[in-house]
PDB file of N, CA and C in Angstrom:
ATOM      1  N   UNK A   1     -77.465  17.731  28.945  1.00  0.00           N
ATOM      2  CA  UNK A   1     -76.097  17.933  29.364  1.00  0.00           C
ATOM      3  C   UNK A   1     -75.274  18.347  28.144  1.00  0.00           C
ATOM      4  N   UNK A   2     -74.601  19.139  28.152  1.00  0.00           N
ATOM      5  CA  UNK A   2     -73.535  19.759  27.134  1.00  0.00           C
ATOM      6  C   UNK A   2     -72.150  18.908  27.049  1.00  0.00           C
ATOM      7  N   UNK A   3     -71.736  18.926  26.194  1.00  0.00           N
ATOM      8  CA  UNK A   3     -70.754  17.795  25.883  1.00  0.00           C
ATOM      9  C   UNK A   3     -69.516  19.301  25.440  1.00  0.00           C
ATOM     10  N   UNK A   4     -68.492  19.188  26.622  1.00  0.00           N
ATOM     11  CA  UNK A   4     -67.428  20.022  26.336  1.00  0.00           C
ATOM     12  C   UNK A   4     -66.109  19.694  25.084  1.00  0.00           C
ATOM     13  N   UNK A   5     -65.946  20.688  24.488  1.00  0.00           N
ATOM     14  CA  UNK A   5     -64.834  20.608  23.687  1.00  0.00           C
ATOM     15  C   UNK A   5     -63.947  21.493  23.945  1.00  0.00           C
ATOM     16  N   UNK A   6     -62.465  20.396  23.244  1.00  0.00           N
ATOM     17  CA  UNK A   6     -61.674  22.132  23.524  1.00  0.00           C
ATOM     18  C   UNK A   6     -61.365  23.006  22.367  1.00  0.00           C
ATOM     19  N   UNK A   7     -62.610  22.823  21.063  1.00  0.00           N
ATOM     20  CA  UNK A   7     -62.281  23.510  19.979  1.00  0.00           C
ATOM     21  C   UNK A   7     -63.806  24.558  20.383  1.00  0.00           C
ATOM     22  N   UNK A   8     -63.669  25.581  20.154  1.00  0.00           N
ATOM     23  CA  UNK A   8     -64.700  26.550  19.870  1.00  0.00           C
ATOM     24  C   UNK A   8     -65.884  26.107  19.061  1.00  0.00           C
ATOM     25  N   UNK A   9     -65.119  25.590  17.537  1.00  0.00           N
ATOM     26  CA  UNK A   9     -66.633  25.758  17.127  1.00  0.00           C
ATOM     27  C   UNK A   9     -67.016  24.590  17.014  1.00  0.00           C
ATOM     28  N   UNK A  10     -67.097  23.331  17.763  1.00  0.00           N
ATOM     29  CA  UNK A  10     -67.790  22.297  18.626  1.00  0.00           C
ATOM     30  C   UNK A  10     -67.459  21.198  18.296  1.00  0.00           C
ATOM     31  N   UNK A  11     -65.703  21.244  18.059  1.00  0.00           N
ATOM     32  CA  UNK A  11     -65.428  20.028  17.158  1.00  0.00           C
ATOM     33  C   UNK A  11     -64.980  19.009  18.318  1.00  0.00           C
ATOM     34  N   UNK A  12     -64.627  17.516  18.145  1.00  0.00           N
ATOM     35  CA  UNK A  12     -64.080  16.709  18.810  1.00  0.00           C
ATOM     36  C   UNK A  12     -63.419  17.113  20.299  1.00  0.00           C
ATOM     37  N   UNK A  13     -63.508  16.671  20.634  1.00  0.00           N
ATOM     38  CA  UNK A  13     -62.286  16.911  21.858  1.00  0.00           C
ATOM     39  C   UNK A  13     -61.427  15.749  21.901  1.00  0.00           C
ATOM     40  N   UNK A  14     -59.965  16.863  22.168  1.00  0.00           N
ATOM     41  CA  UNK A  14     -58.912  15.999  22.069  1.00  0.00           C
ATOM     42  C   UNK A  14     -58.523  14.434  22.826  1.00  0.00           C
ATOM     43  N   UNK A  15     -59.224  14.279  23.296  1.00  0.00           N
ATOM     44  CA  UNK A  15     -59.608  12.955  23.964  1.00  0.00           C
ATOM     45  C   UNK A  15     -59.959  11.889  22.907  1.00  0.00           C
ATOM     46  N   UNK A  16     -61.044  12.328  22.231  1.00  0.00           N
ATOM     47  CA  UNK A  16     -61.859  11.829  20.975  1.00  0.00           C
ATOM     48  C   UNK A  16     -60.939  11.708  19.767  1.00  0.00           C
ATOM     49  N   UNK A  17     -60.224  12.527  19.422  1.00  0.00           N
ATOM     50  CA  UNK A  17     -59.253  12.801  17.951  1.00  0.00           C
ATOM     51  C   UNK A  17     -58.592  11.694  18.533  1.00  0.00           C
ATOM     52  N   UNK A  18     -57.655  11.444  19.855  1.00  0.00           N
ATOM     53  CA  UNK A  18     -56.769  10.750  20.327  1.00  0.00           C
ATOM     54  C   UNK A  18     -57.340   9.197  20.511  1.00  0.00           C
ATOM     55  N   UNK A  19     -58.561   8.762  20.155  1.00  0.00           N
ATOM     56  CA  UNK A  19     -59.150   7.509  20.258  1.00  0.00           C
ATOM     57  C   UNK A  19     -59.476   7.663  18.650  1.00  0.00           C
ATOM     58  N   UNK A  20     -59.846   8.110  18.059  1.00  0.00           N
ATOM     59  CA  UNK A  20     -59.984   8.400  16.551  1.00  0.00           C
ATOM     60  C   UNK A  20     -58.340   7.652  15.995  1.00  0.00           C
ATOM     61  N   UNK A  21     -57.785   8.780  16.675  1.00  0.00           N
ATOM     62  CA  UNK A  21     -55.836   8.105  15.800  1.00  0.00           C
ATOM     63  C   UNK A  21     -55.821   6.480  16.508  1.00  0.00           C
ATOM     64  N   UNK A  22     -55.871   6.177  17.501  1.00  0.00           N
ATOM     65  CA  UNK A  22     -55.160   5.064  18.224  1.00  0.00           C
ATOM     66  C   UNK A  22     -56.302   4.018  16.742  1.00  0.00           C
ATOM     67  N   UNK A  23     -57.545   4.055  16.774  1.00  0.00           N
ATOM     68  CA  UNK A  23     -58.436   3.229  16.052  1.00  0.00           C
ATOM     69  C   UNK A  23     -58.155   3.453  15.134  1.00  0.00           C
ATOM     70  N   UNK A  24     -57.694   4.057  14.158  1.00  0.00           N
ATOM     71  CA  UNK A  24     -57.547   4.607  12.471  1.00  0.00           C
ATOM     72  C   UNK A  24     -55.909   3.858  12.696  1.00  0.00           C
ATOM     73  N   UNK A  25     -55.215   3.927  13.822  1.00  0.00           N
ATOM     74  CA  UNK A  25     -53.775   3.178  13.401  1.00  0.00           C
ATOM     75  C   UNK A  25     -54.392   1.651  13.661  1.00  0.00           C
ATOM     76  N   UNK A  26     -55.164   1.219  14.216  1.00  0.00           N
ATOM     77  CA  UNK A  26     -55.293  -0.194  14.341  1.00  0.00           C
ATOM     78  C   UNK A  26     -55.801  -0.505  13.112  1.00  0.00           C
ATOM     79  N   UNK A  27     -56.977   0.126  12.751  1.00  0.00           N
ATOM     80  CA  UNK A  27     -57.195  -0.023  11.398  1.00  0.00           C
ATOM     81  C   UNK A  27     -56.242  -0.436  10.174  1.00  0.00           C
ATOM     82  N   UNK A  28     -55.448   0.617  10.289  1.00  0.00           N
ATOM     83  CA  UNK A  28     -54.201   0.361   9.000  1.00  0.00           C
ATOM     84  C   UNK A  28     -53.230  -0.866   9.331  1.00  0.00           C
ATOM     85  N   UNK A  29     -53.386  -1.324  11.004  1.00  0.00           N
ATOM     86  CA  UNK A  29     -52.178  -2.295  10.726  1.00  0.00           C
ATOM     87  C   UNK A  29     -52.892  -3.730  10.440  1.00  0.00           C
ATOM     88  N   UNK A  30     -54.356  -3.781  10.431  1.00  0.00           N
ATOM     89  CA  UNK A  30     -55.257  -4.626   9.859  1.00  0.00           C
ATOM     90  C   UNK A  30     -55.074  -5.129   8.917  1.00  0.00           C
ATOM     91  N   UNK A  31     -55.333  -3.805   7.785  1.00  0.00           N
ATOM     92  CA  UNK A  31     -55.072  -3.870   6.502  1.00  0.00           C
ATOM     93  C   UNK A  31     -53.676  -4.174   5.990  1.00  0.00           C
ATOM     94  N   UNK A  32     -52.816  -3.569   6.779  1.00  0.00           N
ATOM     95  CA  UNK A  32     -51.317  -4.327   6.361  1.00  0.00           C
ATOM     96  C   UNK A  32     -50.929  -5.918   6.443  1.00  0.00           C
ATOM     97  N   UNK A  33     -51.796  -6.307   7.497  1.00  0.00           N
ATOM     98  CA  UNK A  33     -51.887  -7.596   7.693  1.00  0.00           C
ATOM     99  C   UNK A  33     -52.475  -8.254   6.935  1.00  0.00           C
ATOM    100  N   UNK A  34     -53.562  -7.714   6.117  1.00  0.00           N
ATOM    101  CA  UNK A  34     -54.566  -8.543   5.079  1.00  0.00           C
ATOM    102  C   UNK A  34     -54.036  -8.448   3.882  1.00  0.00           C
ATOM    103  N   UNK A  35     -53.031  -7.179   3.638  1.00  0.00           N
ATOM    104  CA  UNK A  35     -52.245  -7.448   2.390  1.00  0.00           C
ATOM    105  C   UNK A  35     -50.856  -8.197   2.534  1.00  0.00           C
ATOM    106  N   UNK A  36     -51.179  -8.309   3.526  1.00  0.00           N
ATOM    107  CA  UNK A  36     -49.589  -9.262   3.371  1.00  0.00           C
ATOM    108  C   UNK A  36     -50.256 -10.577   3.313  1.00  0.00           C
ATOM    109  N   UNK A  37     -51.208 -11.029   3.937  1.00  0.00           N
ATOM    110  CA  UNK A  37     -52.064 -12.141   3.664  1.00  0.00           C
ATOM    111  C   UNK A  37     -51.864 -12.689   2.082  1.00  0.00           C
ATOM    112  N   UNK A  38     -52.909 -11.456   1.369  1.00  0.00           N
ATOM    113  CA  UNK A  38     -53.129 -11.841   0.171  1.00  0.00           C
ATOM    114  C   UNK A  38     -51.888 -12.227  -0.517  1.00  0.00           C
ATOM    115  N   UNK A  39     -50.977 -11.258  -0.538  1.00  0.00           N
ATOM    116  CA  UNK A  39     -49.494 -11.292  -1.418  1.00  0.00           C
ATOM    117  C   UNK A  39     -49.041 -12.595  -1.393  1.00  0.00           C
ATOM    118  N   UNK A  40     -49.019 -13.156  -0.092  1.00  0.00           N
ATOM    119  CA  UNK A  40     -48.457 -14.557   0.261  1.00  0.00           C
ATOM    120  C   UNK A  40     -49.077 -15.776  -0.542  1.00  0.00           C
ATOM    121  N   UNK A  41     -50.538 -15.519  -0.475  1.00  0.00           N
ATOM    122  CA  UNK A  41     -51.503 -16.496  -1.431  1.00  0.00           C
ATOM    123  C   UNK A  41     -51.200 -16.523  -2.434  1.00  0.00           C
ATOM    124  N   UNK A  42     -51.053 -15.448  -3.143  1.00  0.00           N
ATOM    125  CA  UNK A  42     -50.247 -14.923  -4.463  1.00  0.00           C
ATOM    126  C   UNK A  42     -49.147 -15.761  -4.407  1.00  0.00           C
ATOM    127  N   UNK A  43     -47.731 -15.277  -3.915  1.00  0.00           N
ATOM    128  CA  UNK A  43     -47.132 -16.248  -4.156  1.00  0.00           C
ATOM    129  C   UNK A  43     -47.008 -17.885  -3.962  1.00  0.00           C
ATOM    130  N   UNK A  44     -47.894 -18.401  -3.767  1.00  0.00           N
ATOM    131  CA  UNK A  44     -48.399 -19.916  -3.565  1.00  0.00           C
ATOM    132  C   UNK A  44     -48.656 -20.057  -4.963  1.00  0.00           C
ATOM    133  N   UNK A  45     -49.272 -19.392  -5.559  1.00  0.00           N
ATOM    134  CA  UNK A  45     -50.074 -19.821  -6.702  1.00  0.00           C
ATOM    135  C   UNK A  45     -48.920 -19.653  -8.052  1.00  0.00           C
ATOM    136  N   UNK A  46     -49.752 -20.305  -9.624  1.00  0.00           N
ATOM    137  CA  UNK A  46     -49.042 -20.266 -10.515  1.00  0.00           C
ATOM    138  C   UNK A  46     -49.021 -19.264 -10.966  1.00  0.00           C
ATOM    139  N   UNK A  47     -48.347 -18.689 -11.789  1.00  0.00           N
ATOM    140  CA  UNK A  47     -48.511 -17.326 -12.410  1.00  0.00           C
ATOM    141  C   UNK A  47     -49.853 -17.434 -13.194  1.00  0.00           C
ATOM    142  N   UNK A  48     -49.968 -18.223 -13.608  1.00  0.00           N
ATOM    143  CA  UNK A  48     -51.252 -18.450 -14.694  1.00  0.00           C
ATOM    144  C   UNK A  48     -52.496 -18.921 -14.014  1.00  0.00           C
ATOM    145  N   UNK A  49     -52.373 -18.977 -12.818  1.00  0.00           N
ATOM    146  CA  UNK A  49     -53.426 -19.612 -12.182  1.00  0.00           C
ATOM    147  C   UNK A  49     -54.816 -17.923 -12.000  1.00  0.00           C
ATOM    148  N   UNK A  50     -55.686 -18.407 -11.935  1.00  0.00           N
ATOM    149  CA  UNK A  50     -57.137 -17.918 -12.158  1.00  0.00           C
ATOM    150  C   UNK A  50     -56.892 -16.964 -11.167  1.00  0.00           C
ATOM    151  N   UNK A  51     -57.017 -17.665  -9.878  1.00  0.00           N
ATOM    152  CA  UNK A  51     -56.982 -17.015  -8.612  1.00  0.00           C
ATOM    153  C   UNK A  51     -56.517 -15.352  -8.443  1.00  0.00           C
ATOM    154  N   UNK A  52     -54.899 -15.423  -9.009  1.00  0.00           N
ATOM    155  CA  UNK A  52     -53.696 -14.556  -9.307  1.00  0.00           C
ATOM    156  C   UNK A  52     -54.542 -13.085  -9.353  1.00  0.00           C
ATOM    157  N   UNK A  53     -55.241 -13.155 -10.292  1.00  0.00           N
ATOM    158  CA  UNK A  53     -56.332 -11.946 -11.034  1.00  0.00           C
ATOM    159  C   UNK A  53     -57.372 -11.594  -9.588  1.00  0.00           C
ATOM    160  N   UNK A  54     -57.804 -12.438  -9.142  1.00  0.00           N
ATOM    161  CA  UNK A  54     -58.812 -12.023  -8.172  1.00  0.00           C
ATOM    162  C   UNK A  54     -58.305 -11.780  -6.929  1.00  0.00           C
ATOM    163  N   UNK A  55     -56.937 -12.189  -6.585  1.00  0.00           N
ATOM    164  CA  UNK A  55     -56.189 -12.030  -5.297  1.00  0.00           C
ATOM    165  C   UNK A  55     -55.732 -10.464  -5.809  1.00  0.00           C
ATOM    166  N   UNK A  56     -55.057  -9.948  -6.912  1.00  0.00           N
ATOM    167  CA  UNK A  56     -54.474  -8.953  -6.947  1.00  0.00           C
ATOM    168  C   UNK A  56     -55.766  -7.991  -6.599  1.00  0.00           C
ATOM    169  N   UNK A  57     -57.241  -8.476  -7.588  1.00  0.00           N
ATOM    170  CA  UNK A  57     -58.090  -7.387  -7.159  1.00  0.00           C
ATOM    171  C   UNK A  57     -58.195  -7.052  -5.547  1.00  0.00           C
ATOM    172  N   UNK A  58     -57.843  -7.955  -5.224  1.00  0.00           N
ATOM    173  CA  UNK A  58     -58.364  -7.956  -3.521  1.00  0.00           C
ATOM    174  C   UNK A  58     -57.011  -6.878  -2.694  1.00  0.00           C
ATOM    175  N   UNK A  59     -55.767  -7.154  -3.154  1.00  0.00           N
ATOM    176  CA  UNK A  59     -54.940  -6.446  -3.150  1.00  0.00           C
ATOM    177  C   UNK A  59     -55.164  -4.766  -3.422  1.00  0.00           C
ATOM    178  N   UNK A  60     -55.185  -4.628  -4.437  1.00  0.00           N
ATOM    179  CA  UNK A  60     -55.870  -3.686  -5.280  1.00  0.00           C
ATOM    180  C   UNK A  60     -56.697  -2.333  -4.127  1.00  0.00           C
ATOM    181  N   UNK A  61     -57.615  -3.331  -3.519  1.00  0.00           N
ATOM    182  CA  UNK A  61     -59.064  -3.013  -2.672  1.00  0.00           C
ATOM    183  C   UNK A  61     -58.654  -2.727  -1.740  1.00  0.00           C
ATOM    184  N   UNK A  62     -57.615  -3.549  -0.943  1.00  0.00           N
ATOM    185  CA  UNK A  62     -57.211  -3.685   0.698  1.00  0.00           C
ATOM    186  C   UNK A  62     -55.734  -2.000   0.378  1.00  0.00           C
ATOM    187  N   UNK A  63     -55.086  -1.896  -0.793  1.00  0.00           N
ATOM    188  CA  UNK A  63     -54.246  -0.750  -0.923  1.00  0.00           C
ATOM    189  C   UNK A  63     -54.891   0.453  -0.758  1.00  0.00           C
ATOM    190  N   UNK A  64     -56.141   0.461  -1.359  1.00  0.00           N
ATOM    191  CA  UNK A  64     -56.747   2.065  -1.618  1.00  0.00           C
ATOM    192  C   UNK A  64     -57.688   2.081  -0.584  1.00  0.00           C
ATOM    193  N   UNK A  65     -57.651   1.465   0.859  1.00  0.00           N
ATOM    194  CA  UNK A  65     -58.354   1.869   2.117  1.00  0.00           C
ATOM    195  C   UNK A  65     -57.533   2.010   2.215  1.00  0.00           C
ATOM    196  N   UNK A  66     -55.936   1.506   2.372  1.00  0.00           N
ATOM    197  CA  UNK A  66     -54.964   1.759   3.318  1.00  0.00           C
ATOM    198  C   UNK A  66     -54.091   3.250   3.510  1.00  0.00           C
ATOM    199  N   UNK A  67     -54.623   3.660   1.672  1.00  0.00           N
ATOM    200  CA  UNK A  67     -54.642   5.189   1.361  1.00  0.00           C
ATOM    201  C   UNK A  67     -55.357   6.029   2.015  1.00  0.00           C
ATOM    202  N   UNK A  68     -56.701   5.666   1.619  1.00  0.00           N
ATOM    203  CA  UNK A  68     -57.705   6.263   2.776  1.00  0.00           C
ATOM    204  C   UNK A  68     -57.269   6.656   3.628  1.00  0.00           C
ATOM    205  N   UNK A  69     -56.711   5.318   4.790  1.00  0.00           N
ATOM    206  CA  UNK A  69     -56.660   5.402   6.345  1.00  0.00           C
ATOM    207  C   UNK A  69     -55.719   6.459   6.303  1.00  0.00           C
ATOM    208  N   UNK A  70     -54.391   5.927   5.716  1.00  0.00           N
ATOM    209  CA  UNK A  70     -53.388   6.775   6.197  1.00  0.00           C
ATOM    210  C   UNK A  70     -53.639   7.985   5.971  1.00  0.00           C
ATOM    211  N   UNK A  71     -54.838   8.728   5.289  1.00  0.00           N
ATOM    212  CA  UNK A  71     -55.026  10.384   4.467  1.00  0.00           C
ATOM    213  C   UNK A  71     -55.654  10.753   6.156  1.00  0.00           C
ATOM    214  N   UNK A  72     -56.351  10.062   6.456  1.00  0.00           N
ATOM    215  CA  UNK A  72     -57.117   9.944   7.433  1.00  0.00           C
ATOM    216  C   UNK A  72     -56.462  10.466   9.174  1.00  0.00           C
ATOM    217  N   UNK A  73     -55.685   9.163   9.045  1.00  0.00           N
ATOM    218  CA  UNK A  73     -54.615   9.535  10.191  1.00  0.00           C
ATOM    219  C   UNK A  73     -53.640  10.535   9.994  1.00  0.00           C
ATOM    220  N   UNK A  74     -53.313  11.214   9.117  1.00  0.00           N
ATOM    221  CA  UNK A  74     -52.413  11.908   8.904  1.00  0.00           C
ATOM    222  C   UNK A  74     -53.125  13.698   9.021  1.00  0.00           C
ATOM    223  N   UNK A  75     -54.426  13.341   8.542  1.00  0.00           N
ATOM    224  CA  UNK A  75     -55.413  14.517   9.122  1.00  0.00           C
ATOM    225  C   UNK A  75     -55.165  15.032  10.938  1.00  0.00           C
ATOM    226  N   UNK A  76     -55.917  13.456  11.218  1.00  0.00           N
ATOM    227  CA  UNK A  76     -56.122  13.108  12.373  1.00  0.00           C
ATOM    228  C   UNK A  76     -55.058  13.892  13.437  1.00  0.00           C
ATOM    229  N   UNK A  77     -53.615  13.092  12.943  1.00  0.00           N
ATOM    230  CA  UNK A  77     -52.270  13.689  13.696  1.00  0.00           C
ATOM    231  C   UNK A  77     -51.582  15.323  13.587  1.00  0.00           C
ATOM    232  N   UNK A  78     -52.715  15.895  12.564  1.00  0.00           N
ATOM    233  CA  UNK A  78     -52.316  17.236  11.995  1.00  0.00           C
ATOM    234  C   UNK A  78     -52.931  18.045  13.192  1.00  0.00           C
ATOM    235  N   UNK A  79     -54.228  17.409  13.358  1.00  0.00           N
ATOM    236  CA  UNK A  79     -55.787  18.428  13.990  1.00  0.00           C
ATOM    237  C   UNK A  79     -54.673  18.123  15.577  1.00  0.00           C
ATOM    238  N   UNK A  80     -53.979  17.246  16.068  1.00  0.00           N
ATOM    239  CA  UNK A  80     -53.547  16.941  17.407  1.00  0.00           C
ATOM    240  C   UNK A  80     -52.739  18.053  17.887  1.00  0.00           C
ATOM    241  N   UNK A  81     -52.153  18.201  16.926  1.00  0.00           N
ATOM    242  CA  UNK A  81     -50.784  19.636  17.085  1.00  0.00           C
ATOM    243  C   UNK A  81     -51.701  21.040  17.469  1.00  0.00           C
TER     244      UNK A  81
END
């Protein structure tokens, strides 16, 4: 069975891009949620405390997917037009 698209040269169909964006935005509001997580832990803690260093890395980690995503979705919402 042939799997229809409405791009010619056999890309996604807009059905697909449109479950692609809805999941790539759930995605990012994940990650917004896990950095707001961390930040909060952060501020619990002492400035000098150990943790501080390994929460920011985690910070750090959870920012540059959230770059990702959004490069991602912003593709995503380009290919929709």
């Amino acid at each position: 069975m042939t799997h229809r698209t409405d791009d010619p040269r056999g890309g996604a169909t807009r059905r697909e891009r449109e479950e692609d964006l809805k999941a790539t935005s759930d995605a990012i509001q994940n990650d917004v949620d896990r950095l707001v997580a961390v930040e909060r832990r952060k501020l619990s803690l002492a400035s000098g405390d150990p943790q501080v260093d390994v929460l920011s890395d985690a910070a750090v980690d959870v920012a540059d997917e959230l770059a990702r995503k959004t490069r991602a979705e912003r593709q995503l919402t380009d290919d929709l037009r």
